[in-house]
N, C-alpha and C. Protein backbone atom coordinates (compact mmCIF):
# COMPACT_ATOMS: atom_id res chain seq x y z
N UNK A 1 79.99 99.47 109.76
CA UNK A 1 80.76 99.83 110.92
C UNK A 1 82.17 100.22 110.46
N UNK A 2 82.66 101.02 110.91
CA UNK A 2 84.29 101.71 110.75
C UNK A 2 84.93 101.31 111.28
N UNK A 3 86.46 100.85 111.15
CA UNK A 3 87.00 100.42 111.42
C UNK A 3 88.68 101.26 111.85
N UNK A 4 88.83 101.89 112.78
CA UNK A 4 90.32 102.81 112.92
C UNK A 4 91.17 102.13 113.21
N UNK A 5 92.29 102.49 112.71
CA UNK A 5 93.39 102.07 113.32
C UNK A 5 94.33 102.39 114.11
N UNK A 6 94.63 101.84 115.58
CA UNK A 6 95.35 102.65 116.60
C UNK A 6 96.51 102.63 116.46
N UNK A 7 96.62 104.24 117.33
CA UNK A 7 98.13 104.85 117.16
C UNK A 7 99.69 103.72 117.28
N UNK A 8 99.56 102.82 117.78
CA UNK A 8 100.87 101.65 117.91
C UNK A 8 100.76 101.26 116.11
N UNK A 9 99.20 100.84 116.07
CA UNK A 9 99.53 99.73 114.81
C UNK A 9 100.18 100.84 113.58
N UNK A 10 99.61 102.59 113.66
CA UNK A 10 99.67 103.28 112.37
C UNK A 10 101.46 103.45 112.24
N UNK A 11 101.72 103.44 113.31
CA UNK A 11 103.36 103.61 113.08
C UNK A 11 103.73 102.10 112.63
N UNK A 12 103.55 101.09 113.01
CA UNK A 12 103.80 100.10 113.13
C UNK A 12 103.91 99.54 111.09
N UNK A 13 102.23 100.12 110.65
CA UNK A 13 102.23 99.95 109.53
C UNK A 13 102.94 100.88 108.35
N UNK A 14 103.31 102.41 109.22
CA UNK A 14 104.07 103.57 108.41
C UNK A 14 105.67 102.73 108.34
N UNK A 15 106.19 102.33 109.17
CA UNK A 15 107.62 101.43 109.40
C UNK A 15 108.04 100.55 108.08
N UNK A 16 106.79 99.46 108.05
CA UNK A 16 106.60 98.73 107.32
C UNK A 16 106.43 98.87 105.50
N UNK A 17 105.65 99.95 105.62
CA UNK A 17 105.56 100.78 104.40
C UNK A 17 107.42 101.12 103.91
N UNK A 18 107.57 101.87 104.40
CA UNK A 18 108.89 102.32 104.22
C UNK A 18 110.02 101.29 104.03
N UNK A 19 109.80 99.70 104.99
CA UNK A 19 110.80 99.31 104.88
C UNK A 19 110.75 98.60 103.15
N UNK A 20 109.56 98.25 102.87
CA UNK A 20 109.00 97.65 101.55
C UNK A 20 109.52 98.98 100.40
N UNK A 21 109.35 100.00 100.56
CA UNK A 21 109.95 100.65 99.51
C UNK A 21 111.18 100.97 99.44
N UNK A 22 112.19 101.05 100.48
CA UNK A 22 113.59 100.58 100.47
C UNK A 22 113.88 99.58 99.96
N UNK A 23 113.11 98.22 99.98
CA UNK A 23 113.94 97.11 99.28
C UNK A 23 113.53 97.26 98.21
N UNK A 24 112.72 97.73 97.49
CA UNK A 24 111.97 97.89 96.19
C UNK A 24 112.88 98.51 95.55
N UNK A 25 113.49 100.22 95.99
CA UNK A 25 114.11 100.63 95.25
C UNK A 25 115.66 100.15 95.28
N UNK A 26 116.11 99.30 96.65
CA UNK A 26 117.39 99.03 96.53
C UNK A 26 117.44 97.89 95.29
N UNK A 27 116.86 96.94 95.20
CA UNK A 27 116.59 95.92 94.30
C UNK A 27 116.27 96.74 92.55
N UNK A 28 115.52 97.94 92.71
CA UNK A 28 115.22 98.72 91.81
C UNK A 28 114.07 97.94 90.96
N UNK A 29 112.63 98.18 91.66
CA UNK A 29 111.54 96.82 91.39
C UNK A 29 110.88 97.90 91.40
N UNK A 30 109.44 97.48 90.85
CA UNK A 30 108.63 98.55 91.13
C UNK A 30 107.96 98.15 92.57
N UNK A 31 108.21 96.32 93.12
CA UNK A 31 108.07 96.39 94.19
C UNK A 31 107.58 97.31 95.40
N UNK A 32 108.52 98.82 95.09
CA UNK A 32 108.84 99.79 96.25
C UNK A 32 107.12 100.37 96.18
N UNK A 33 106.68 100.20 95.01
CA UNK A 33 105.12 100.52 94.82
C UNK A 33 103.88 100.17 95.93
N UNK A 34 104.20 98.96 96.41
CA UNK A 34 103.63 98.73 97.28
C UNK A 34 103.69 98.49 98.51
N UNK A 35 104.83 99.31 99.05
CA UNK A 35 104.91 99.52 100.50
C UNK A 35 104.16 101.13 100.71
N UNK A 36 103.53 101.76 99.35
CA UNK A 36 102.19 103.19 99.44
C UNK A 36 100.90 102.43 100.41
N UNK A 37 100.56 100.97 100.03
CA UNK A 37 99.67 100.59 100.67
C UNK A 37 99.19 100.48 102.19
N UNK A 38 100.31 100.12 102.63
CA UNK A 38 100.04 100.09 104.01
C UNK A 38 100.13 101.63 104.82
N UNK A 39 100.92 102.48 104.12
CA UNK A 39 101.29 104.10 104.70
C UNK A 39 99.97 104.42 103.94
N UNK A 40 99.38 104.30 103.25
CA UNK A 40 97.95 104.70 103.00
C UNK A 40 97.01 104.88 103.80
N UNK A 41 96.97 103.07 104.22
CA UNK A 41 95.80 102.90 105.36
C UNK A 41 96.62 103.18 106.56
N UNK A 42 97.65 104.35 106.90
CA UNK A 42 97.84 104.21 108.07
C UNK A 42 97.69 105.73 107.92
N UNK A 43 97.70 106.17 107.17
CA UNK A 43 97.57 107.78 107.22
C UNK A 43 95.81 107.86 107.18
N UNK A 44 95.04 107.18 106.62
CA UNK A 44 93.77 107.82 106.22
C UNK A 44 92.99 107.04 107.58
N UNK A 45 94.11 106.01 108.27
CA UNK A 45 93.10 105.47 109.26
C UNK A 45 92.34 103.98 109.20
N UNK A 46 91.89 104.20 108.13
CA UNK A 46 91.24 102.41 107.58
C UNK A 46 91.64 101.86 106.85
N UNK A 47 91.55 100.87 107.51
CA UNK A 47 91.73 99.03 106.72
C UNK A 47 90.89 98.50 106.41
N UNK A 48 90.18 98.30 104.99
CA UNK A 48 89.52 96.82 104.93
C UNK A 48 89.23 95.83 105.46
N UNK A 49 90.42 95.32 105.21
CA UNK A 49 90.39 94.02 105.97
C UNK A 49 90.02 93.89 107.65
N UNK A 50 90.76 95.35 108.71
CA UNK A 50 90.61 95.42 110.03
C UNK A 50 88.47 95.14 109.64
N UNK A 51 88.03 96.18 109.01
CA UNK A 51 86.44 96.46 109.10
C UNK A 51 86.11 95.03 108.76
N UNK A 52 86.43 94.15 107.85
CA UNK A 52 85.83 92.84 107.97
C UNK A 52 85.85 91.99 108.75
N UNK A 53 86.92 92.22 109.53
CA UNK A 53 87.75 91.29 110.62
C UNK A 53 87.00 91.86 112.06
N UNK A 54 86.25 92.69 112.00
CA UNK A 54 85.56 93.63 112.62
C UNK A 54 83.85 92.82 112.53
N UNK A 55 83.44 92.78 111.43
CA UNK A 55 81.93 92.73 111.20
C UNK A 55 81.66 90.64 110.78
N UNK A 56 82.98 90.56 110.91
CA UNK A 56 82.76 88.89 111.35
C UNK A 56 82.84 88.74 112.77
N UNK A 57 83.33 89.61 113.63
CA UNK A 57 82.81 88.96 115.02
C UNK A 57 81.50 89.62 115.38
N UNK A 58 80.49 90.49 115.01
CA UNK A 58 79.43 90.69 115.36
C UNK A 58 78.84 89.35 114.74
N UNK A 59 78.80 88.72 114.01
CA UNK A 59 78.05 88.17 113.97
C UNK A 59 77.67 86.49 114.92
């Protein structure tokens, strides 16, 4: 089963992305590396974790 992510949360997680690579590079960490993750799954749509969090309540 697929799992999308709606339009509130993708901004919500694009925000978040961004704010993580601001402190990354203000700190100058490679930190800033992983605020790609969440603007990832908010651009392509899926989360992992949403689809598991998903296919544990069918059951």
């Amino acid at each position: 089963m697929s799992c999308g992510i709606k339009k509130p949360n993708k901004w919500l997680r694009i925000i978040i992305g961004v704010a993580i690579i601001l402190v990354g590079l203000y700190f100058d960490s490679y930190f800033a590396l992983l605020g790609l993750i969440p603007i990832g799954f908010a651009i392509t749509g899926y989360c992992p974790l949403c689809a598991i969090r998903v296919s544990n309540k069918d059951n």
